[in-house]
N, C-alpha and C. Protein backbone atom coordinates (compact mmCIF):
# COMPACT_ATOMS: atom_id res chain seq x y z
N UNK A 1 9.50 -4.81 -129.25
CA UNK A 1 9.03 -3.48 -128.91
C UNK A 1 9.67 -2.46 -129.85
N UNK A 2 9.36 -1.29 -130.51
CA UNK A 2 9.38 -0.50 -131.22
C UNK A 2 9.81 0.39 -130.46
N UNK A 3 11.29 0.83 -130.51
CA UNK A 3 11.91 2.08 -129.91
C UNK A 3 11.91 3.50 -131.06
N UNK A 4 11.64 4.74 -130.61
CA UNK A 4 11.78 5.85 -131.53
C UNK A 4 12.72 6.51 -130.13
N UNK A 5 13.55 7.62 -130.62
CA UNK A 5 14.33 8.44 -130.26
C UNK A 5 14.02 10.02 -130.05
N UNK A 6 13.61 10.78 -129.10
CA UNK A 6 13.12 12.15 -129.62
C UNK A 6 14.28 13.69 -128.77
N UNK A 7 14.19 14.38 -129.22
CA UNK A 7 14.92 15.09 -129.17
C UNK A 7 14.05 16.54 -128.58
N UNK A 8 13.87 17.02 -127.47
CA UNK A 8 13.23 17.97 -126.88
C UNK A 8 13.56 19.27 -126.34
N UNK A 9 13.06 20.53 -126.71
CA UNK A 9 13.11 21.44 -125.66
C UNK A 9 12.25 21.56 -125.30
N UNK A 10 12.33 22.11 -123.59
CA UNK A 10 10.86 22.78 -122.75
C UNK A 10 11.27 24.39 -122.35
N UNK A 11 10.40 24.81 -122.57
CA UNK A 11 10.38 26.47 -122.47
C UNK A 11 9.23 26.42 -120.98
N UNK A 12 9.84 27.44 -120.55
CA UNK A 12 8.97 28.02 -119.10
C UNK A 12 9.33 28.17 -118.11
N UNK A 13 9.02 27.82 -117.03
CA UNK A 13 9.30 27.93 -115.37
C UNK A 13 9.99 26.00 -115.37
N UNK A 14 11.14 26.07 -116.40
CA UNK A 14 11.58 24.53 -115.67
C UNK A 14 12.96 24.40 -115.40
N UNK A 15 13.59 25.37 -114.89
CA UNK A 15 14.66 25.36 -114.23
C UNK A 15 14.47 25.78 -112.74
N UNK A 16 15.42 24.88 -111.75
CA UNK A 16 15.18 25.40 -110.70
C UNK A 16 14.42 24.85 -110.00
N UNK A 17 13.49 23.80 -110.47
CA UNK A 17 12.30 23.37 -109.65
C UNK A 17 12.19 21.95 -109.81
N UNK A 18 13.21 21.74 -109.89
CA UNK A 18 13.52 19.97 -109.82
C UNK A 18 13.18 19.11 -111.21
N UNK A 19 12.82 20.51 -112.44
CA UNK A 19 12.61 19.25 -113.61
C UNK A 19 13.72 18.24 -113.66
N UNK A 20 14.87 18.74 -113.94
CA UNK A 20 16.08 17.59 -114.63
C UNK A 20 15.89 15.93 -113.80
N UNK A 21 16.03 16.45 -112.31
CA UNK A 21 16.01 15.44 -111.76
C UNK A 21 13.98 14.66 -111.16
N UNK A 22 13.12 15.27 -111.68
CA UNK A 22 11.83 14.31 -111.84
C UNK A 22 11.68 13.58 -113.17
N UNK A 23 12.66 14.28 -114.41
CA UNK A 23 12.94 13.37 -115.87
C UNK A 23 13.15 12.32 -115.19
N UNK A 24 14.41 12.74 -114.67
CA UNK A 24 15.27 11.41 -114.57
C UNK A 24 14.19 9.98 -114.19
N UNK A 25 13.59 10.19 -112.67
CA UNK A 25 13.32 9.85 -112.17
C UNK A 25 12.47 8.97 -112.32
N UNK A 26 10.89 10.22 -113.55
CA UNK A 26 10.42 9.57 -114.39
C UNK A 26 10.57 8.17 -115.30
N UNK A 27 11.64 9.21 -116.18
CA UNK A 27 12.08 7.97 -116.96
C UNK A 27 12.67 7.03 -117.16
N UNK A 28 13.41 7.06 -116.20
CA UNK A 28 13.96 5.60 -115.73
C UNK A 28 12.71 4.66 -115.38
N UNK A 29 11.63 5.12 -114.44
CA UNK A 29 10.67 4.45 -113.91
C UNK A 29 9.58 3.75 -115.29
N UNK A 30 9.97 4.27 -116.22
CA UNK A 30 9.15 3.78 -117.30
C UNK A 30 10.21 3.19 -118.46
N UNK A 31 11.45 3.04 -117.91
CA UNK A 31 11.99 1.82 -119.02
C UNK A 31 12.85 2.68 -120.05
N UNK A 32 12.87 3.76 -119.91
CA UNK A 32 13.49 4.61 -120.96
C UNK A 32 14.72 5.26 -120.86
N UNK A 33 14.83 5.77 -121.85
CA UNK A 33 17.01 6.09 -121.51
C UNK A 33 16.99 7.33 -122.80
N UNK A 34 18.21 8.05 -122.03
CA UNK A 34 18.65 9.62 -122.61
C UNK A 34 18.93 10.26 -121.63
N UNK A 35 19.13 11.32 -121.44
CA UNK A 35 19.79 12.29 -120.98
C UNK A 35 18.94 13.79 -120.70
N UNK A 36 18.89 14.41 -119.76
CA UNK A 36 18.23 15.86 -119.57
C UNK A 36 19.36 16.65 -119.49
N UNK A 37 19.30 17.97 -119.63
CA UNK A 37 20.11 19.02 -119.06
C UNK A 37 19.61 20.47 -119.19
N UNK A 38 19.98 21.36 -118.49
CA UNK A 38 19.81 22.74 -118.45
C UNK A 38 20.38 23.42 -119.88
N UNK A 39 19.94 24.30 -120.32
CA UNK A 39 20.14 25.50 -121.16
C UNK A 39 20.51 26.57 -120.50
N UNK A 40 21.26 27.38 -121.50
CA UNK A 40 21.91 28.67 -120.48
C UNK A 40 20.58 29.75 -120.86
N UNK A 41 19.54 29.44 -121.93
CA UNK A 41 18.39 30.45 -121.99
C UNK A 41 17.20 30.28 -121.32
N UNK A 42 17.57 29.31 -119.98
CA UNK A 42 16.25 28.63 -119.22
C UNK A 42 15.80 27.45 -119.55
N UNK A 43 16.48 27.09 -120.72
CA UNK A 43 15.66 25.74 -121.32
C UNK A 43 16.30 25.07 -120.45
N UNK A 44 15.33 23.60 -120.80
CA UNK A 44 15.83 22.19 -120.98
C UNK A 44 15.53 21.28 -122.10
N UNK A 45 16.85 20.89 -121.96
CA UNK A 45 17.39 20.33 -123.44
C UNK A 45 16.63 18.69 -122.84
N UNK A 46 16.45 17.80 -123.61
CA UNK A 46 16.27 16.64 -123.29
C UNK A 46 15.95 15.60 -124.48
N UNK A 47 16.58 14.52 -124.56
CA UNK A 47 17.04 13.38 -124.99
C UNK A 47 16.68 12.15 -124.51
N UNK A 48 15.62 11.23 -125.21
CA UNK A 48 14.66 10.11 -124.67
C UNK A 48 14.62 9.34 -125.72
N UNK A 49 14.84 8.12 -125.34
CA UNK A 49 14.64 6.60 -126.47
C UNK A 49 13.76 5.77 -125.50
N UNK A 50 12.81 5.33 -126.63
CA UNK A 50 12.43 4.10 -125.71
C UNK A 50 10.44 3.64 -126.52
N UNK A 51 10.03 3.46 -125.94
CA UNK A 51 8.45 2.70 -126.10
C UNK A 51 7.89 4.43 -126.69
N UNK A 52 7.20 4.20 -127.37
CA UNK A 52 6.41 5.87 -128.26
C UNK A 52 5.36 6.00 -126.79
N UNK A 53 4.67 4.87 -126.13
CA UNK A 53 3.89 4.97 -125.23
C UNK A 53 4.36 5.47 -123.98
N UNK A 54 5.53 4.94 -123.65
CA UNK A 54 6.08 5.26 -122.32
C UNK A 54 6.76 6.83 -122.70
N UNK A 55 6.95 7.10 -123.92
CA UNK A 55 7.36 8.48 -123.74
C UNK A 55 6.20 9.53 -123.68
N UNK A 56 4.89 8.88 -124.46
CA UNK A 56 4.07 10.12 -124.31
C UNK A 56 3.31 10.09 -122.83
N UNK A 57 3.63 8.86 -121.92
CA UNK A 57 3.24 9.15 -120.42
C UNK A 57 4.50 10.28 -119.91
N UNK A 58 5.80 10.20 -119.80
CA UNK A 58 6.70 10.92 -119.42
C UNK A 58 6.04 12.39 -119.66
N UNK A 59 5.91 12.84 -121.19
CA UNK A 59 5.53 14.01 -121.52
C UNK A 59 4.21 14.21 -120.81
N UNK A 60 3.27 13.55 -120.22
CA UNK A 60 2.03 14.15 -119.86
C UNK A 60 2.05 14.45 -118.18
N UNK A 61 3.31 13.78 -117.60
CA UNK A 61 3.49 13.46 -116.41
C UNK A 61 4.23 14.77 -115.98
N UNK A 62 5.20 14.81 -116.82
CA UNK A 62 6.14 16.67 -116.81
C UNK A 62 5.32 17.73 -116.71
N UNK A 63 3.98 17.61 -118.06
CA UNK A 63 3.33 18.47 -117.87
C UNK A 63 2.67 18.85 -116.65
N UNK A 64 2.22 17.95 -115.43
CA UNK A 64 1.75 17.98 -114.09
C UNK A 64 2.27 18.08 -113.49
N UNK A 65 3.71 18.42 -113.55
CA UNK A 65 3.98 18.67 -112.67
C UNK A 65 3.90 19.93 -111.84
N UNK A 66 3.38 20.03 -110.39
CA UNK A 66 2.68 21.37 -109.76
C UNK A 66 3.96 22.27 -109.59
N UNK A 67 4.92 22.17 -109.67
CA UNK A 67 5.88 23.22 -108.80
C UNK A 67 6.50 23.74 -110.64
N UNK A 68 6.41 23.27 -111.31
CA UNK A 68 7.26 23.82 -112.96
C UNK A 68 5.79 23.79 -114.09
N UNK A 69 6.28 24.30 -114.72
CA UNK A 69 5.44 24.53 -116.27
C UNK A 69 5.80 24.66 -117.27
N UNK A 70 5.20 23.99 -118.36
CA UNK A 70 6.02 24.15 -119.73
C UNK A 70 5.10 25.26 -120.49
N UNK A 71 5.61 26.43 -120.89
CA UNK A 71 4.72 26.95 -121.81
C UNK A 71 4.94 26.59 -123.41
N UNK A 72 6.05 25.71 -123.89
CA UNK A 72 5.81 25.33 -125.38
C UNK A 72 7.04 24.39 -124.88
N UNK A 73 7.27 23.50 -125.83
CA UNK A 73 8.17 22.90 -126.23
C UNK A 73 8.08 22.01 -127.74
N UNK A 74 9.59 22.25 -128.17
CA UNK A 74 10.07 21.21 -129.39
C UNK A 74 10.25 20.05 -129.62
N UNK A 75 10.34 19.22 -130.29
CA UNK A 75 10.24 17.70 -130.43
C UNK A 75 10.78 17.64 -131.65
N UNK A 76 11.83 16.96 -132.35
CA UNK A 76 12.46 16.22 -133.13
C UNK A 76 12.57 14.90 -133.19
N UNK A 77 12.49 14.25 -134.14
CA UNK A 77 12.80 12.86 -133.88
C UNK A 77 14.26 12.52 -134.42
N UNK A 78 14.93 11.33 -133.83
CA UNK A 78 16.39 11.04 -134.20
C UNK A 78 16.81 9.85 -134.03
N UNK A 79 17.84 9.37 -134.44
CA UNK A 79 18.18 8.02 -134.76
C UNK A 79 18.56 7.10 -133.21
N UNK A 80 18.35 5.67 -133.57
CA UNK A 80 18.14 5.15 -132.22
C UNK A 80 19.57 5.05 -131.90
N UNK A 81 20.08 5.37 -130.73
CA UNK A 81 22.08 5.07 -130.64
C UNK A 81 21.39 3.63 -129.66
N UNK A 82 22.91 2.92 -128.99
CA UNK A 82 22.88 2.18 -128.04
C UNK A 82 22.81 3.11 -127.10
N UNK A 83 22.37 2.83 -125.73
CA UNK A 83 22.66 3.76 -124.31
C UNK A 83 21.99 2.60 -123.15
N UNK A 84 22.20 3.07 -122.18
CA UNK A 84 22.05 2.56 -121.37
C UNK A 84 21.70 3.65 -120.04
N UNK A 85 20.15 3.57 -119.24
CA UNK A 85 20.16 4.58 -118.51
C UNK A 85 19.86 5.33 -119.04
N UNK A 86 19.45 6.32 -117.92
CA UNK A 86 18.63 8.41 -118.22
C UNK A 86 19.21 8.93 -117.55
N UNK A 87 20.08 9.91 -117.68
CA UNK A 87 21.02 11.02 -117.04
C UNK A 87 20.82 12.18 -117.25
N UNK A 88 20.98 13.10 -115.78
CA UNK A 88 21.03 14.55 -115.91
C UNK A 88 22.36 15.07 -116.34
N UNK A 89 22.53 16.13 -117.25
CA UNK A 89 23.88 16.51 -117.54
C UNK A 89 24.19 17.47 -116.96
């Protein structure tokens, strides 16, 4: 399986409304590992390795979610580390 690494911000209504912990939740449920956390400018920062497929379900799944909204977010790509697990920081 072909792992890529990506490196994310989400801009919008996603603090506060349970994003960090539906990542998590998410992405664990699809095999994948990194880390979420809050920004002190509203963002969320977030950090995902794993299947290119299982990440672009994560990303389409965030986007639905009814109670938060992303109005833009960033994407970088970055090198694969070892890890183990998806954690909120």
């Amino acid at each position: 399986m072909k792992k890529v690494r990506k490196h994310f911000y989400f801009y919008g209504n996603v603090q506060g409304v349970g994003f960090r912990s539906r990542a998590r939740w998410m992405a664990s449920g699809l095999g994948l590992t990194g880390w979420v956390k809050n920004e002190w400018d509203g963002s969320v920062e977030m950090e995902v390795q794993g299947d290119p497929a299982a990440i672009t379900t994560l990303l389409e799944r965030l986007n639905r979610m009814s109670y938060a909204w992303i109005d833009r977010m960033s994407c970088v790509d970055m090198e694969i580390i070892e890890e183990n697990g998806f954690y909120v920081r």
